[in-house]
C-alpha atoms as a PDB file:
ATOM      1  CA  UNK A   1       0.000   0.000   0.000  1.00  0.00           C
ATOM      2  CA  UNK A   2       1.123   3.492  -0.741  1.00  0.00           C
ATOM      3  CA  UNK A   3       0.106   5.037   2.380  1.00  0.00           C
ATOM      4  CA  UNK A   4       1.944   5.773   5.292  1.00  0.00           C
ATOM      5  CA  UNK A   5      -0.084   4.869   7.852  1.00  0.00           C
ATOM      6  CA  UNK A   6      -0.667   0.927   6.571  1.00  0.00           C
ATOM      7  CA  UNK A   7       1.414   0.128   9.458  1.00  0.00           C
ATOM      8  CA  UNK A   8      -0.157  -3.667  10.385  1.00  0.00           C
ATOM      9  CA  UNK A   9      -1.324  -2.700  13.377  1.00  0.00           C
ATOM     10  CA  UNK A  10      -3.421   0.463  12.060  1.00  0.00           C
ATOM     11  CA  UNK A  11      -4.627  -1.921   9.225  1.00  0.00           C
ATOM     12  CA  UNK A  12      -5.577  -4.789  11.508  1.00  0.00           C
ATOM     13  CA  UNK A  13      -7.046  -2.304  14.017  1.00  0.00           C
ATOM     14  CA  UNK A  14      -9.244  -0.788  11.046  1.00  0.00           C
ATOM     15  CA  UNK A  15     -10.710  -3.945  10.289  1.00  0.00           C
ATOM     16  CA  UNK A  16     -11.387  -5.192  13.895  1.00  0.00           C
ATOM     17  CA  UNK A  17     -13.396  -2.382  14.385  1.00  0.00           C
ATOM     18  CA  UNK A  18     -15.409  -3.196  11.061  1.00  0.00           C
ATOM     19  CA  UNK A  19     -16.130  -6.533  11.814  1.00  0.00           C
ATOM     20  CA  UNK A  20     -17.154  -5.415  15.248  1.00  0.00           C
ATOM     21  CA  UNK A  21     -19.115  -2.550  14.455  1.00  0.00           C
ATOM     22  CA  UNK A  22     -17.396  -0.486  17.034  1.00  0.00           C
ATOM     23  CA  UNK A  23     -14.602   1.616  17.440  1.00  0.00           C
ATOM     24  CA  UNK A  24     -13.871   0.282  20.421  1.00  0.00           C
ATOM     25  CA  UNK A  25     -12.140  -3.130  20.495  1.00  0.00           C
ATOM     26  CA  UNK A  26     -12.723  -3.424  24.175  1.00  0.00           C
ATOM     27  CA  UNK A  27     -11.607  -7.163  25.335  1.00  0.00           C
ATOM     28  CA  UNK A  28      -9.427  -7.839  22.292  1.00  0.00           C
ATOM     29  CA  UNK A  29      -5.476  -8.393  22.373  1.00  0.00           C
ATOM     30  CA  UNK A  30      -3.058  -7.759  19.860  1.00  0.00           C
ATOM     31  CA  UNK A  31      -0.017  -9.363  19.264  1.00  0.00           C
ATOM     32  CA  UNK A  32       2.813  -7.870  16.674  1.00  0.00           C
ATOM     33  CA  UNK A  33       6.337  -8.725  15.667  1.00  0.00           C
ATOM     34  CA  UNK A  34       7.817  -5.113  16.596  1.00  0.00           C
ATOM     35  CA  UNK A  35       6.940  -2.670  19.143  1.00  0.00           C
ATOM     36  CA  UNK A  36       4.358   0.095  17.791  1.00  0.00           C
ATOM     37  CA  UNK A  37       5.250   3.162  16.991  1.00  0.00           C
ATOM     38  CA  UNK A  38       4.385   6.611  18.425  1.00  0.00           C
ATOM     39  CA  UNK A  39       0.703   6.419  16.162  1.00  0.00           C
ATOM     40  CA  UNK A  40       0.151   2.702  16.503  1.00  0.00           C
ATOM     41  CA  UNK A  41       1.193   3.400  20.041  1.00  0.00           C
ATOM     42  CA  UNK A  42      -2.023   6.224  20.671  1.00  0.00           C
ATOM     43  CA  UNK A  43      -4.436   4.187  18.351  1.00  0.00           C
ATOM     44  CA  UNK A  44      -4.009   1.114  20.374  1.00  0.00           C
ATOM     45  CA  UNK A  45      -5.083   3.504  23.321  1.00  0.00           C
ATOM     46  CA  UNK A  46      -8.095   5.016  21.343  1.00  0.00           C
ATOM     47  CA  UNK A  47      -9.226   1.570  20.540  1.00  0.00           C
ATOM     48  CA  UNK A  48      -8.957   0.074  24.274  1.00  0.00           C
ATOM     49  CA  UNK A  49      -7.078  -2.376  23.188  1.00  0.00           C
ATOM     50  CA  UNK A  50      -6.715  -5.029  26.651  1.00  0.00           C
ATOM     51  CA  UNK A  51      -3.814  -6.741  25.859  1.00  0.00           C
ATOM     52  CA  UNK A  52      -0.522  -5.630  23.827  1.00  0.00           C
ATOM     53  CA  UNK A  53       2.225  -8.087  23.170  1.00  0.00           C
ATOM     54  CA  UNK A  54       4.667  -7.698  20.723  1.00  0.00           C
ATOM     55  CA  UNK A  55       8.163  -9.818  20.117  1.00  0.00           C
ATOM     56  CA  UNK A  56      10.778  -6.777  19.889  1.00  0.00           C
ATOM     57  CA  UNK A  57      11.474  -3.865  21.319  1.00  0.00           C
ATOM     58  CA  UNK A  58      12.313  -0.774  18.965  1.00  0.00           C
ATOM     59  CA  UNK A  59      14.762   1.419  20.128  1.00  0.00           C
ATOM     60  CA  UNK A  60      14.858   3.760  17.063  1.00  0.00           C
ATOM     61  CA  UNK A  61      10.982   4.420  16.113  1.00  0.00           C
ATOM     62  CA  UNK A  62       9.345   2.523  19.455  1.00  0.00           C
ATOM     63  CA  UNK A  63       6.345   4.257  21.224  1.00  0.00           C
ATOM     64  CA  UNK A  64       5.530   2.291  23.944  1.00  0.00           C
ATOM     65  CA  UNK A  65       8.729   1.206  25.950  1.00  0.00           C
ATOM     66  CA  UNK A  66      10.688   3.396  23.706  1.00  0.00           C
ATOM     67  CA  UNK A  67      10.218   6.945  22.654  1.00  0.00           C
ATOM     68  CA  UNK A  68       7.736   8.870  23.643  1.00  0.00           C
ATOM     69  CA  UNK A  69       5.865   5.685  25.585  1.00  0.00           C
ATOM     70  CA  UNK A  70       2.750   6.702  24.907  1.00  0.00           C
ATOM     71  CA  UNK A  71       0.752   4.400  27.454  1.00  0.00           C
ATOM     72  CA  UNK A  72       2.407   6.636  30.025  1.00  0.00           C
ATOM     73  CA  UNK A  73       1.516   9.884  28.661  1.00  0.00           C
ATOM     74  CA  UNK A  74      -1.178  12.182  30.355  1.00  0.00           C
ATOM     75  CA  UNK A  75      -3.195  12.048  26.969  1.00  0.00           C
ATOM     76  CA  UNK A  76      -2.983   8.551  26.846  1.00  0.00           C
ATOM     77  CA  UNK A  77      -6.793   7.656  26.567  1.00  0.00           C
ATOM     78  CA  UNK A  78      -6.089   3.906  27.787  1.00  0.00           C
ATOM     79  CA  UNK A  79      -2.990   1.889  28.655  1.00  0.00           C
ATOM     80  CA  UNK A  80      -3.247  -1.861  27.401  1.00  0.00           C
ATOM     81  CA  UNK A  81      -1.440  -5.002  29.980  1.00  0.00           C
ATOM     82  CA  UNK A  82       1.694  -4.355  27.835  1.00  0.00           C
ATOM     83  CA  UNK A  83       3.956  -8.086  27.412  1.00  0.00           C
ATOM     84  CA  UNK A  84       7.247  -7.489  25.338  1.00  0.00           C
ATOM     85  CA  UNK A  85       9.883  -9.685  24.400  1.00  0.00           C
ATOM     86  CA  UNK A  86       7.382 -12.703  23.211  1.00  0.00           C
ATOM     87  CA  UNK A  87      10.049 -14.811  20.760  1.00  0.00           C
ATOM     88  CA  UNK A  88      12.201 -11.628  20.566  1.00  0.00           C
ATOM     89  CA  UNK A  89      14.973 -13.088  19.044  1.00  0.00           C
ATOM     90  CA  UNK A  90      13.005 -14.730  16.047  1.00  0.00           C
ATOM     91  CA  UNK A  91      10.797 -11.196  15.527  1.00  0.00           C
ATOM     92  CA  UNK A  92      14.198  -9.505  15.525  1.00  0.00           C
ATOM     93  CA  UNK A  93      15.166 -11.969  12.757  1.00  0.00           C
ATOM     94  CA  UNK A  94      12.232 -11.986  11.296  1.00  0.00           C
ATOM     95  CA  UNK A  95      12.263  -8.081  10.847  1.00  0.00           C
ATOM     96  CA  UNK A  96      15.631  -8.091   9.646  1.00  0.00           C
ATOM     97  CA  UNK A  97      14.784 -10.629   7.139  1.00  0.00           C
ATOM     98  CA  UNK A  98      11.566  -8.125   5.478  1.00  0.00           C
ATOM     99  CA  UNK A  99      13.675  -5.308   5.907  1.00  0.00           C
ATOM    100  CA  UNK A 100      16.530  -6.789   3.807  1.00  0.00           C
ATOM    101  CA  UNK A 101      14.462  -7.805   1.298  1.00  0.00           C
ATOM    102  CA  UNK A 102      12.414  -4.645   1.035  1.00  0.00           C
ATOM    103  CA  UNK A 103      15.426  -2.406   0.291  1.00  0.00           C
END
């Protein structure tokens, strides 16, 4: 997709809350290979999303432990049960692999 917000979670988001009928996704979890960014970070918030767990951390373009860590922030809407490091070292390698291929 030519837009930069596709990110997976934004698209995945999207169509939870059009199969649900809601914009809230109250009750659901998420799981993702790489931490969320700053705006995957604040949608996951705006969504209520219960559960975030994602495989590796992102030191360069993170929002949750990383960054700006958006869950703490006073405009943080709602902050998800946040589990990191699920199979971190195959996400990293995982990532790496897309990435290498992609450029």
């Amino acid at each position: 997709l030519k837009d930069p917000s596709a990110h997976a979670e934004m698209l995945v988001i999207r169509k939870g809350c059009e199969v649900m009928g809601s914009e809230r996704l109250t009750g659901c979890d998420l799981y993702v290979t790489l931490e969320p960014c700053p705006m995957c970070a604040q949608v996951i918030s705006f969504a209520r999303i219960r559960r975030l767990y994602f495989g590796a951390g992102d030191e360069k373009m993170g929002g949750v432990i990383h960054g700006p860590k958006i869950f703490g922030s006073s405009s943080s809407h709602h902050c998800p049960e946040v589990f990191e490091g699920i199979g971190e070292a195959r996400a990293r390698k995982l990532m790496q692999d897309f990435f290498r291929i992609r450029r």
